[in-house]
C-alpha atoms as a PDB file:
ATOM      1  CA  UNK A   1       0.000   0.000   0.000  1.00  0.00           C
ATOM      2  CA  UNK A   2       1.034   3.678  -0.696  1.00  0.00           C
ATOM      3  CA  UNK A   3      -0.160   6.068   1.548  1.00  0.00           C
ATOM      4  CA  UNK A   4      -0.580   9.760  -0.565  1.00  0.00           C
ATOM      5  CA  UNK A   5      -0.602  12.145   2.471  1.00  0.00           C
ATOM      6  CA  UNK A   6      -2.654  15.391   1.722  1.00  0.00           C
ATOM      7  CA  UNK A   7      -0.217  17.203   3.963  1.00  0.00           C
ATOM      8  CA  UNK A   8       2.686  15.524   2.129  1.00  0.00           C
ATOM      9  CA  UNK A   9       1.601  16.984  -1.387  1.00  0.00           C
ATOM     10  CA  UNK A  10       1.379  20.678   0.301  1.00  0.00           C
ATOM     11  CA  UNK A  11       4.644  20.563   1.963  1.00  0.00           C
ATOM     12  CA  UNK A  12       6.240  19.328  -1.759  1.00  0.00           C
ATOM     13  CA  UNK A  13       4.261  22.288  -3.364  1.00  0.00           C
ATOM     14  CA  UNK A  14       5.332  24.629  -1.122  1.00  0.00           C
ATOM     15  CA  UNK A  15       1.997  25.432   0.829  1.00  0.00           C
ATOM     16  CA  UNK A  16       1.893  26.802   3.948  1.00  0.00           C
ATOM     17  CA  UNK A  17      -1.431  27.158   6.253  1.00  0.00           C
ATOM     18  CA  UNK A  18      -3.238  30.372   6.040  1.00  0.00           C
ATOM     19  CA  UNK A  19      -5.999  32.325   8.067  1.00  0.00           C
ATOM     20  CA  UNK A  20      -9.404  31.569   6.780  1.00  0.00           C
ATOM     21  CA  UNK A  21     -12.747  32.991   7.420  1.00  0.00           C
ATOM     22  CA  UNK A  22     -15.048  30.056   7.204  1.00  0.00           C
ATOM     23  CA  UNK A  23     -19.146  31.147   6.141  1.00  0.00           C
ATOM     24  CA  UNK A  24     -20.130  31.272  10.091  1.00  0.00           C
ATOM     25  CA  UNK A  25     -17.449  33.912  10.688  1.00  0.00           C
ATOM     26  CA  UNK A  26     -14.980  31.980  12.587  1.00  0.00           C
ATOM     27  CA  UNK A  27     -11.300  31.954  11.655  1.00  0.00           C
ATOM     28  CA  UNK A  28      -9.333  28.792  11.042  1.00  0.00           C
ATOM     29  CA  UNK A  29      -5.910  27.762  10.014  1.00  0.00           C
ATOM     30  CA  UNK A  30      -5.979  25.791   6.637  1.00  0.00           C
ATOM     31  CA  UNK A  31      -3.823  24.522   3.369  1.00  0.00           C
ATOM     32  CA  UNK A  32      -5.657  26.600   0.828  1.00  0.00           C
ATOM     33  CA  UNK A  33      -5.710  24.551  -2.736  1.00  0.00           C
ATOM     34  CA  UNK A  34      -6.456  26.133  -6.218  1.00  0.00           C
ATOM     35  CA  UNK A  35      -6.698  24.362  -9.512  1.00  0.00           C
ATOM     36  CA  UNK A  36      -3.713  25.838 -10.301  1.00  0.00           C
ATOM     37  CA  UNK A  37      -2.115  23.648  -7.878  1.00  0.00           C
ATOM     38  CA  UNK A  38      -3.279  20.796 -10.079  1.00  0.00           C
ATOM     39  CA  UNK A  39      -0.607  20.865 -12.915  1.00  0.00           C
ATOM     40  CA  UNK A  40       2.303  20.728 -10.237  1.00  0.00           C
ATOM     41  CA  UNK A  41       0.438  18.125  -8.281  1.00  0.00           C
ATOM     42  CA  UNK A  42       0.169  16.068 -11.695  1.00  0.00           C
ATOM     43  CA  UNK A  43       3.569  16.467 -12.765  1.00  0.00           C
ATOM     44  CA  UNK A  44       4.566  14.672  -9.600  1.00  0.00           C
ATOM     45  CA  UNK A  45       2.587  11.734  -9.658  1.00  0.00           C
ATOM     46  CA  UNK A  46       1.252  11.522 -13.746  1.00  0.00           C
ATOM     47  CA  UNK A  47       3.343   8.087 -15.080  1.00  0.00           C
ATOM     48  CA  UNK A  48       4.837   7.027 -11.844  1.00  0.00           C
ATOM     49  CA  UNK A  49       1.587   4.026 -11.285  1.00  0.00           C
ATOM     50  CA  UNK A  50       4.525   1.482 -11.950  1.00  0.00           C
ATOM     51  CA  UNK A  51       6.425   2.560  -9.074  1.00  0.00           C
ATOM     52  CA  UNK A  52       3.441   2.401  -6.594  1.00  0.00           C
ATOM     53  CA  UNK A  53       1.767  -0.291  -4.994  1.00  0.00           C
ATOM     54  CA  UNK A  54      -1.090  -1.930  -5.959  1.00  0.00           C
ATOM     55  CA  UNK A  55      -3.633   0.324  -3.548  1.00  0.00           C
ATOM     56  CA  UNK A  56      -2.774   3.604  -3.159  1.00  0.00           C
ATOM     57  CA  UNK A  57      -4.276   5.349   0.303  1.00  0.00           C
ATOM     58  CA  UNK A  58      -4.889   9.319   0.145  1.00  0.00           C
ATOM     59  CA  UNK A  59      -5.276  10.240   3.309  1.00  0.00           C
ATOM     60  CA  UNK A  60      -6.297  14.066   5.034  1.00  0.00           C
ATOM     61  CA  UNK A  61      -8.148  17.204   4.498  1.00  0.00           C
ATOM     62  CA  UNK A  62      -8.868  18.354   0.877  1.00  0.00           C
ATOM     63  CA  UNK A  63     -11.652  19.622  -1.296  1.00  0.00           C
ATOM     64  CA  UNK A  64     -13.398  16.649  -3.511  1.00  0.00           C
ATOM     65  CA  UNK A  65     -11.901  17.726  -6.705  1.00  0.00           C
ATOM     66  CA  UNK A  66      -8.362  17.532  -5.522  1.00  0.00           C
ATOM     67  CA  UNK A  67      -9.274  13.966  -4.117  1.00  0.00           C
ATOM     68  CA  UNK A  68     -10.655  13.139  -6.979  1.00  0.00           C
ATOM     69  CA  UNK A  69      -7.805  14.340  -9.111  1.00  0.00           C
ATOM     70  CA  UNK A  70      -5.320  12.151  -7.408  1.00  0.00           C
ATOM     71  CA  UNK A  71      -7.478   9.299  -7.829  1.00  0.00           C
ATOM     72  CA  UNK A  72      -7.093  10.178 -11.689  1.00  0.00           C
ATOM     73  CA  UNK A  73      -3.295  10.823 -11.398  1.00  0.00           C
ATOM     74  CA  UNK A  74      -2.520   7.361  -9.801  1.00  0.00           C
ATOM     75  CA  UNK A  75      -5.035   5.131 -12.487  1.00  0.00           C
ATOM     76  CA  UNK A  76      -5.164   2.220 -12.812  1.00  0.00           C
ATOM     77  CA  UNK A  77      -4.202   1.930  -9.014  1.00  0.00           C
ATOM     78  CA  UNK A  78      -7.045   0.821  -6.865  1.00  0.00           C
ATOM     79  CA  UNK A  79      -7.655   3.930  -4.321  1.00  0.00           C
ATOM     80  CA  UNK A  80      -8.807   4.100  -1.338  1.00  0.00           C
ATOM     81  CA  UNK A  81      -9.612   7.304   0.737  1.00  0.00           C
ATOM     82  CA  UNK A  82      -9.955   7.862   4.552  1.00  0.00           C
ATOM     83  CA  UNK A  83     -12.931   8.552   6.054  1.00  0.00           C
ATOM     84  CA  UNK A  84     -14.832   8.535   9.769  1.00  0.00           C
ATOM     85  CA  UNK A  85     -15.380   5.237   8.616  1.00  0.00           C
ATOM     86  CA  UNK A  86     -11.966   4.151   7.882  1.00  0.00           C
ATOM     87  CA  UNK A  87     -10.109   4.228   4.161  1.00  0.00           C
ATOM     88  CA  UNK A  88     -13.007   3.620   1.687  1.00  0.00           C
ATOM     89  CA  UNK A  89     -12.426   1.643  -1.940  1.00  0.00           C
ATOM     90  CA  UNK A  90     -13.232   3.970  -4.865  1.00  0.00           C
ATOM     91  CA  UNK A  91     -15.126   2.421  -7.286  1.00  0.00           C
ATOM     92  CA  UNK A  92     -18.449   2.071  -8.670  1.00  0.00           C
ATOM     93  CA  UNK A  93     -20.523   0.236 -11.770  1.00  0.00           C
ATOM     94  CA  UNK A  94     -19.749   2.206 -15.060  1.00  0.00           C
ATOM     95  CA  UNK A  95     -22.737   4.442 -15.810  1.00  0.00           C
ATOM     96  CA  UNK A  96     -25.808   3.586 -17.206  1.00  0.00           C
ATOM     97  CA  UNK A  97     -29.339   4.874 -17.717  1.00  0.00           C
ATOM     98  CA  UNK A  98     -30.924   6.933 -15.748  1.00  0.00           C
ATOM     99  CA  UNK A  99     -28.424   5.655 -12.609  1.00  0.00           C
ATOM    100  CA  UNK A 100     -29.074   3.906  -9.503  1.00  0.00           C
ATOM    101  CA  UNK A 101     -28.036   3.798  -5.533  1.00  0.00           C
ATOM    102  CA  UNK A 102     -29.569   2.906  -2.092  1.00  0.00           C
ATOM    103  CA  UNK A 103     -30.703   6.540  -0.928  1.00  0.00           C
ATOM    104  CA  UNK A 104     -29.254   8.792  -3.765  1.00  0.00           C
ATOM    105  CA  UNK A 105     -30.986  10.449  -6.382  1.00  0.00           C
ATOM    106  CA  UNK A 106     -29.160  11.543  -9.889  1.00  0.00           C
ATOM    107  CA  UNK A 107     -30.571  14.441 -12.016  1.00  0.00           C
ATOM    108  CA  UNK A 108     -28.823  15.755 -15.210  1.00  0.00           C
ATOM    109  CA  UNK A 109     -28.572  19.193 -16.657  1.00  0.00           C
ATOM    110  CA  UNK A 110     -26.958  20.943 -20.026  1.00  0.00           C
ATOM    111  CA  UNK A 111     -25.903  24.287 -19.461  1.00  0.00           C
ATOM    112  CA  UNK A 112     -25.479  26.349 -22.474  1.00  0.00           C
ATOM    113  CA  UNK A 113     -21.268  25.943 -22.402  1.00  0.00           C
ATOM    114  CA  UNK A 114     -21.975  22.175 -23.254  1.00  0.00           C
ATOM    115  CA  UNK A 115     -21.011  21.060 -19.490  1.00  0.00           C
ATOM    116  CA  UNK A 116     -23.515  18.102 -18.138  1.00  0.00           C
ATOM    117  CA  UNK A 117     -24.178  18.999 -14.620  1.00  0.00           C
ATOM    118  CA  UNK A 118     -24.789  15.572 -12.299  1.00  0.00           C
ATOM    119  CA  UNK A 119     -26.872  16.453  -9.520  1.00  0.00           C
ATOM    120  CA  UNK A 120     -26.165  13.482  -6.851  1.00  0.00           C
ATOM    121  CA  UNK A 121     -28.631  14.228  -3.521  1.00  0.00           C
ATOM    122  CA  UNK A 122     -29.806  11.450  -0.877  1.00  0.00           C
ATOM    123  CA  UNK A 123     -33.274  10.892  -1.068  1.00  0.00           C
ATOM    124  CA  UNK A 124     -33.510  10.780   2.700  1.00  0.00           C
ATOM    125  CA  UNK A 125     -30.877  13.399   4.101  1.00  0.00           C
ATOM    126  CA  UNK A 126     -31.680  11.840   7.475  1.00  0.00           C
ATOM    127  CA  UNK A 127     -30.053   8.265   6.734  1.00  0.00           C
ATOM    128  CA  UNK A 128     -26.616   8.614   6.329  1.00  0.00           C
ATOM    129  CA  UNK A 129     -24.325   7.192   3.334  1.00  0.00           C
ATOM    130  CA  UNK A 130     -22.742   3.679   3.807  1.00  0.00           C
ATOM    131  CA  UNK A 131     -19.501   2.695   2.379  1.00  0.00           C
ATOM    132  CA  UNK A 132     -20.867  -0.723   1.523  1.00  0.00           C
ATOM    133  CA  UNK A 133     -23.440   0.406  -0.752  1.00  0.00           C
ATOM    134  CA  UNK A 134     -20.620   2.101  -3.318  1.00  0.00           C
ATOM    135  CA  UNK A 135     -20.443  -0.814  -5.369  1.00  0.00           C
ATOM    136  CA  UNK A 136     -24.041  -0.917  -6.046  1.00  0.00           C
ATOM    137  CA  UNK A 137     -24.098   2.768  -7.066  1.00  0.00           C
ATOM    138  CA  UNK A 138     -24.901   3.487 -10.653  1.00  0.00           C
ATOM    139  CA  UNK A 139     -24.242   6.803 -12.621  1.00  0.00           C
ATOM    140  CA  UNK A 140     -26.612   7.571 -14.764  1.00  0.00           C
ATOM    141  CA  UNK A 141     -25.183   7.930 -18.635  1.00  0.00           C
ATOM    142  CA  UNK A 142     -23.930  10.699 -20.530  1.00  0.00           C
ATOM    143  CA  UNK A 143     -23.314  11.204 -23.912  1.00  0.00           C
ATOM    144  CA  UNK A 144     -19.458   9.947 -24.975  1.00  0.00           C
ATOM    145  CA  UNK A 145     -17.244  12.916 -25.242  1.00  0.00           C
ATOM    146  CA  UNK A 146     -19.276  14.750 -22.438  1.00  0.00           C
ATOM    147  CA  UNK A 147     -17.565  17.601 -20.285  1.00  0.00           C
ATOM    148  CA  UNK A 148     -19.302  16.214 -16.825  1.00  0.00           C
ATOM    149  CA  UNK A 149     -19.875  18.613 -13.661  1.00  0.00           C
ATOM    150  CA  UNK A 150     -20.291  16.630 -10.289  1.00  0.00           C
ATOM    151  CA  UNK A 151     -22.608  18.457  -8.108  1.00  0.00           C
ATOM    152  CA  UNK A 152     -24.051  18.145  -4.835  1.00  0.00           C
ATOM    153  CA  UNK A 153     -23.512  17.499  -0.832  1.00  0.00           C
ATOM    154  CA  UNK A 154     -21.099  14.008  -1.071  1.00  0.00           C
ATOM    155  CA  UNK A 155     -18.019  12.717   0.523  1.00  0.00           C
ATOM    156  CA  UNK A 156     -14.655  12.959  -0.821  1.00  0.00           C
ATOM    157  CA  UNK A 157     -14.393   8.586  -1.403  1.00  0.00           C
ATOM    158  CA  UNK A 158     -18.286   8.934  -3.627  1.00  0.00           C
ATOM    159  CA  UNK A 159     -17.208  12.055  -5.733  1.00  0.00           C
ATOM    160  CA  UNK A 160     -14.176  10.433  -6.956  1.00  0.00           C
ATOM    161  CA  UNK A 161     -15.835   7.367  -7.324  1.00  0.00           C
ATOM    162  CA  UNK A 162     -18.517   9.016  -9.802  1.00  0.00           C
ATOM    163  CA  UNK A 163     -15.451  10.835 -11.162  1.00  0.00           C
ATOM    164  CA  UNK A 164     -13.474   7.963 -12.177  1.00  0.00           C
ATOM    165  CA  UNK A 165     -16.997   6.066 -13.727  1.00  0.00           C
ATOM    166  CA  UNK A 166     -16.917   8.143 -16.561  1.00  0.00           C
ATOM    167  CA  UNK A 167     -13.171   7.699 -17.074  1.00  0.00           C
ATOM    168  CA  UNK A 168     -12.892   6.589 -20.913  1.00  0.00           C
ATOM    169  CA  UNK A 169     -16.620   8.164 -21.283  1.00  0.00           C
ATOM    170  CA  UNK A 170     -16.409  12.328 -20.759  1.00  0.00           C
ATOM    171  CA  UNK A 171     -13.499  14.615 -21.931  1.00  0.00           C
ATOM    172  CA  UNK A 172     -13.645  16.022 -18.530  1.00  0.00           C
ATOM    173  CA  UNK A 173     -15.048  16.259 -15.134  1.00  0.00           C
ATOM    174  CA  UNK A 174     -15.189  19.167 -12.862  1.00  0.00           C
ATOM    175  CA  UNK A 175     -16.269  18.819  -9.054  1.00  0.00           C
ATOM    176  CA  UNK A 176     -18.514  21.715  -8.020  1.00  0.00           C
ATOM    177  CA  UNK A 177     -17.395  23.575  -4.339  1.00  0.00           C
ATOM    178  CA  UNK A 178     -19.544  26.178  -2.732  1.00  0.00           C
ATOM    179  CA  UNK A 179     -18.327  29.524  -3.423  1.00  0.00           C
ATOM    180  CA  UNK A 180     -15.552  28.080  -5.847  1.00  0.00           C
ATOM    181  CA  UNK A 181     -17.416  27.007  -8.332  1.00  0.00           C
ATOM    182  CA  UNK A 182     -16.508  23.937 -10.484  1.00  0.00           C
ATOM    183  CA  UNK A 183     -12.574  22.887 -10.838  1.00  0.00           C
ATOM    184  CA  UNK A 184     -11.282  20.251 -13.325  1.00  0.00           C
ATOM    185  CA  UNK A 185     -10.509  17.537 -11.272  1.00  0.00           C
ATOM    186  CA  UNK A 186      -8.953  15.884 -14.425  1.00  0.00           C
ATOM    187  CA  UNK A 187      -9.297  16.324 -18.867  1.00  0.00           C
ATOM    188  CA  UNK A 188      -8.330  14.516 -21.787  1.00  0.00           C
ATOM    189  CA  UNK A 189      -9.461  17.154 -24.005  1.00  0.00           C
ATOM    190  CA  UNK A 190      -7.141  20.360 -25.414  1.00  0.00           C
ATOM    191  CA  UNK A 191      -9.657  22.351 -24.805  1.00  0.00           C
ATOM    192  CA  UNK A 192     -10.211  22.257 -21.431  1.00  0.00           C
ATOM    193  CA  UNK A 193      -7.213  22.742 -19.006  1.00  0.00           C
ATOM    194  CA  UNK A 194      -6.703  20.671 -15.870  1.00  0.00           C
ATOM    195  CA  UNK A 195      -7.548  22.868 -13.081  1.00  0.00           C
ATOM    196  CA  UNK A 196      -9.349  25.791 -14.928  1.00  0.00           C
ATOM    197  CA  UNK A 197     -13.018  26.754 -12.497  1.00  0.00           C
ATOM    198  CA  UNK A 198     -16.416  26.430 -14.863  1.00  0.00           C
ATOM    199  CA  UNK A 199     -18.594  28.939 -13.372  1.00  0.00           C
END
């Protein structure tokens, strides 16, 4: 196993904790990430799945798309991602129809830039998320060649899991943050740049 350390990656790309003002008013101390931390982050880990182990563990704080960036940056490694419920194996069925999972809803939108919005809600907010239903999950489809936006409240280890299922199916996929808006988490396409925010 190879443990990717979010703490690690900041250190290496010279990031430092800064004073943040979270919505409630109270300050923290935090590593602030950008997508333009993204083409650093995959210079140092794009091509180098040979040298890592078979499961690759990401492990601390970080906003879904950088999560779910790694997970692109380290394919075909099986990843796993720490959660309160212990590291968590990405992965769910490819996509298909109009999707499927215990408690989640899926809802798709075209916005007039050509970027397919997935909406991904729980139908009962109440009941939480368990890790043993991610296998069972099912995106719904998208057309092939799609620029996909991930949207809604998740964790980190079900947004890259839903970003990796249409790996080999969209372009792109962006992961939407509150008061970010949406950052490439990873592209195959020239014209979209890894890292760039669709608003």
């Amino acid at each position: 196993m190879t443990l990717v350390n979010i703490k690690d990656l900041a250190d290496r790309l010279g990031k430092v904790e800064e004073e943040v003002t979270l919505p409630n008013g109270r300050q923290i101390r935090q590593i602030v990430w950008s997508g333009d931390d993204l083409p650093t982050l995959a210079r140092l880990l794009h091509n180098r799945s040979a040298e890592l182990d078979t499961v690759v563990d990401i492990d601390g704080p970080a906003p879904a798309w950088l999560v779910a960036a790694i997970a692109h940056e380290v394919h075909p490694r099986a990843v796993r991602i720490n959660s309160p419920d212990g590291f968590v194996s990405v992965g769910v069925q490819r996509p298909s129809g109009v999707g499927m999972g215990e408690n989640l809803k899926f809802s798709l939108t075209t916005s007039e830039n050509g970027w397919v919005t997935l909406l991904c809600q729980q139908q009962d907010p109440s009941v939480p998320l368990d890790t043993e239903d991610l296998s069972g999950i099912v995106p719904p489809e998208v057309p092939m060649g799609s620029k996909v936006v991930l949207s809604g409240r998740m964790p980190n280890w079900l947004v890259a899991s839903l970003a990796m299922a249409y790996h080999g199916i969209a372009k792109a996929v962006a992961c939407y943050q509150p008061g970010v808006g949406s950052t490439v988490a990873w592209t195959h396409s020239k014209e979209v740049r890894l890292g760039e925010v669709i608003n």
